[in-house]
C-alpha atoms as a PDB file:
ATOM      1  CA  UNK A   1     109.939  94.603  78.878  1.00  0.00           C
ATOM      2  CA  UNK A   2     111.790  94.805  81.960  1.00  0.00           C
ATOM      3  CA  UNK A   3     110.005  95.326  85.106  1.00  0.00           C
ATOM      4  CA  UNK A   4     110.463  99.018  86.499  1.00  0.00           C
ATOM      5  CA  UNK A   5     113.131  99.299  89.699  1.00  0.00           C
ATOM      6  CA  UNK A   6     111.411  98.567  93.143  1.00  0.00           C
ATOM      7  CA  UNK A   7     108.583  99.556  94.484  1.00  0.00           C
ATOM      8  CA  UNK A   8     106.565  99.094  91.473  1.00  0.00           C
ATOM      9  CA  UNK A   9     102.587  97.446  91.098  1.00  0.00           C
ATOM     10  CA  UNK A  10     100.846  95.523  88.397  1.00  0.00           C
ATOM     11  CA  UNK A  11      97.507  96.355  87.672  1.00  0.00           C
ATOM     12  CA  UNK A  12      95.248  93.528  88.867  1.00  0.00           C
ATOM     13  CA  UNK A  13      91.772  94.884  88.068  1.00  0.00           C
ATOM     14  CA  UNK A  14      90.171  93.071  85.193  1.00  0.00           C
ATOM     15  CA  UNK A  15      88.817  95.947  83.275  1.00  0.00           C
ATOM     16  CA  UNK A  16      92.224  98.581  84.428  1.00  0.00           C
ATOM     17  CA  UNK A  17      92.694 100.992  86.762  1.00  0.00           C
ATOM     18  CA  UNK A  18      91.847 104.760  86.441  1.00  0.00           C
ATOM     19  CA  UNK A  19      94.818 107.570  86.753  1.00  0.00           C
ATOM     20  CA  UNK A  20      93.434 110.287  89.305  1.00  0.00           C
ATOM     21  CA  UNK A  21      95.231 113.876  90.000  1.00  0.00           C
ATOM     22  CA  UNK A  22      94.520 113.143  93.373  1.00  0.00           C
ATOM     23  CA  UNK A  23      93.516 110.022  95.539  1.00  0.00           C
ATOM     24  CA  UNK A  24      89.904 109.965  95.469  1.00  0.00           C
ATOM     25  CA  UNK A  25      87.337 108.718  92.740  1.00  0.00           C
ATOM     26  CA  UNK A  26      86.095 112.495  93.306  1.00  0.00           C
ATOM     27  CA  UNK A  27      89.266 113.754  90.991  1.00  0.00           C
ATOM     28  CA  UNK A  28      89.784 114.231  87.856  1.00  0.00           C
ATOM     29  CA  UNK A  29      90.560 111.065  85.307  1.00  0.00           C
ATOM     30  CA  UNK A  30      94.347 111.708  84.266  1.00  0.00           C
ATOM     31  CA  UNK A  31      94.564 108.185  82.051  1.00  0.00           C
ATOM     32  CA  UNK A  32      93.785 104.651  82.348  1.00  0.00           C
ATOM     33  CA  UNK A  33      96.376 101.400  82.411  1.00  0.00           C
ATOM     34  CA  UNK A  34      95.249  98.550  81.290  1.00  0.00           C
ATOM     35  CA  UNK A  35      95.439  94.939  83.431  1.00  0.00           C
ATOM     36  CA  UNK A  36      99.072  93.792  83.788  1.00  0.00           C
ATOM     37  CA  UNK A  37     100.911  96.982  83.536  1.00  0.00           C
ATOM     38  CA  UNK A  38     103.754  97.635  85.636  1.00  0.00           C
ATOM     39  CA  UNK A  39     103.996 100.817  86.731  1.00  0.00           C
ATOM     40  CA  UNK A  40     107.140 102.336  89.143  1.00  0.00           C
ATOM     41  CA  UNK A  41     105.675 103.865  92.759  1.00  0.00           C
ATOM     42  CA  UNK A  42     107.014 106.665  94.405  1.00  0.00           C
ATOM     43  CA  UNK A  43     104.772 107.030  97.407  1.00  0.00           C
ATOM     44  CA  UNK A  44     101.524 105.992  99.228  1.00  0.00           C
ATOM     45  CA  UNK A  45      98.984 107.827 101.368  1.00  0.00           C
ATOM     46  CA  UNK A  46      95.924 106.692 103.280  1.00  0.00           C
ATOM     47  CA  UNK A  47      92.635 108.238 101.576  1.00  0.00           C
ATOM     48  CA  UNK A  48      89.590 107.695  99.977  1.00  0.00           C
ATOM     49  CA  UNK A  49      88.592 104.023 101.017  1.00  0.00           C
ATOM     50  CA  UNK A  50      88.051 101.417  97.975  1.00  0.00           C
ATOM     51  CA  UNK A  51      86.189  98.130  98.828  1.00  0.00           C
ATOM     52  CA  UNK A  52      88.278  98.187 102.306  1.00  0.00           C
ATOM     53  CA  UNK A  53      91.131  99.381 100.906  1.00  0.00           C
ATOM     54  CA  UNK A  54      92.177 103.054 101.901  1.00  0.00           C
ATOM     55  CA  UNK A  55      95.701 103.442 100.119  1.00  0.00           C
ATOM     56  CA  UNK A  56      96.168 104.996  97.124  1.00  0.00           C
ATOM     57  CA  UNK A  57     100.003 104.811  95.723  1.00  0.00           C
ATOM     58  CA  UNK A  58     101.839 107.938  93.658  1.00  0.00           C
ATOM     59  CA  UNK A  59     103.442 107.169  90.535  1.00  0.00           C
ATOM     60  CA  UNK A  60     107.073 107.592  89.951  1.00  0.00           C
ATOM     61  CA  UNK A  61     107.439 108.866  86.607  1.00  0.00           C
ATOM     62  CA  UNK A  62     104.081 111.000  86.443  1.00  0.00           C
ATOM     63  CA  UNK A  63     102.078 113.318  88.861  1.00  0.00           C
ATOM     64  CA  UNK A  64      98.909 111.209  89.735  1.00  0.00           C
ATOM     65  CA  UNK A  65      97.504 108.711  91.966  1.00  0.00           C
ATOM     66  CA  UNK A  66      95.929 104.831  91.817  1.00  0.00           C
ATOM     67  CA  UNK A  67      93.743 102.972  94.090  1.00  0.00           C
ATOM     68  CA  UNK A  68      96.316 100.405  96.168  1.00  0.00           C
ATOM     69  CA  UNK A  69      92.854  98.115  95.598  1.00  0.00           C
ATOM     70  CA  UNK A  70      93.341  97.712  92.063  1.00  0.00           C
ATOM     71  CA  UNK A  71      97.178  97.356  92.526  1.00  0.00           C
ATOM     72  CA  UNK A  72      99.196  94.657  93.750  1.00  0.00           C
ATOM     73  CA  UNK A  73     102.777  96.258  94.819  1.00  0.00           C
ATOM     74  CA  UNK A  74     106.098  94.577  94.914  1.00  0.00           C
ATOM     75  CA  UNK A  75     108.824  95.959  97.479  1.00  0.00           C
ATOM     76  CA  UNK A  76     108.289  98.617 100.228  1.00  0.00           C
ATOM     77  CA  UNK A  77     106.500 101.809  98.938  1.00  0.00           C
ATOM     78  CA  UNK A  78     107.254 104.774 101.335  1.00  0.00           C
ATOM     79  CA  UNK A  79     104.373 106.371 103.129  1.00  0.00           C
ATOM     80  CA  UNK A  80     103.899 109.743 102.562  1.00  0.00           C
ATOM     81  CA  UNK A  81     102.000 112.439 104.799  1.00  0.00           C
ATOM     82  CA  UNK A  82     101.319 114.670 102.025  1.00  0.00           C
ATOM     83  CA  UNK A  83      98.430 114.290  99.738  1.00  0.00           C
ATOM     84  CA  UNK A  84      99.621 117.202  97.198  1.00  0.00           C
ATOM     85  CA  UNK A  85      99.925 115.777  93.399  1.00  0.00           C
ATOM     86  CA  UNK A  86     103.514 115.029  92.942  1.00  0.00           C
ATOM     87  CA  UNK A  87     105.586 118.138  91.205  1.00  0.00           C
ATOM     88  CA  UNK A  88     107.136 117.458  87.900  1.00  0.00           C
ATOM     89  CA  UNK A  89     110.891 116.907  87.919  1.00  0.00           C
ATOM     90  CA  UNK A  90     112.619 120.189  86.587  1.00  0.00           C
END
């Protein structure tokens, strides 16, 4: 499978990454992705603080948020002021 177009990450953490409606371990659980998936990025913000690492990156095709800790990203990912959950194309 093709990677997705840049910026995109690849789940690093051993046991996956949770999916969160909003970037803190506080929110809800929106889905899991297992190590090695590739996922597209749309944005990043600077939150909730995980092992030293306080970005958390918003996913391009679907409205929720993943620790930057558990993520290594390839290409620039645009920083975004806004915290909101992303709004669903349409």
């Amino acid at each position: 499978m093709p990677s997705p177009q840049q910026p995109f990450g690849t789940v690093v953490s051993s046991i996956g990454v949770n999916l969160r409606k909003y970037p803190s371990t506080d929110s809800a659980i929106a889905g899991t992705l297992a190590h090695g998936t590739e996922i597209g990025l749309k944005s990043k913000v600077h939150a909730q603080d995980i092992d030293g690492n306080s970005i958390w990156y918003l996913l391009r095709d679907k409205p929720v948020w993943v620790a930057a800790r558990h993520v290594d990203n390839t290409g620039q990912v645009p920083l975004s002021k806004d915290v909101e959950p992303a709004q669903p194309a349409g």
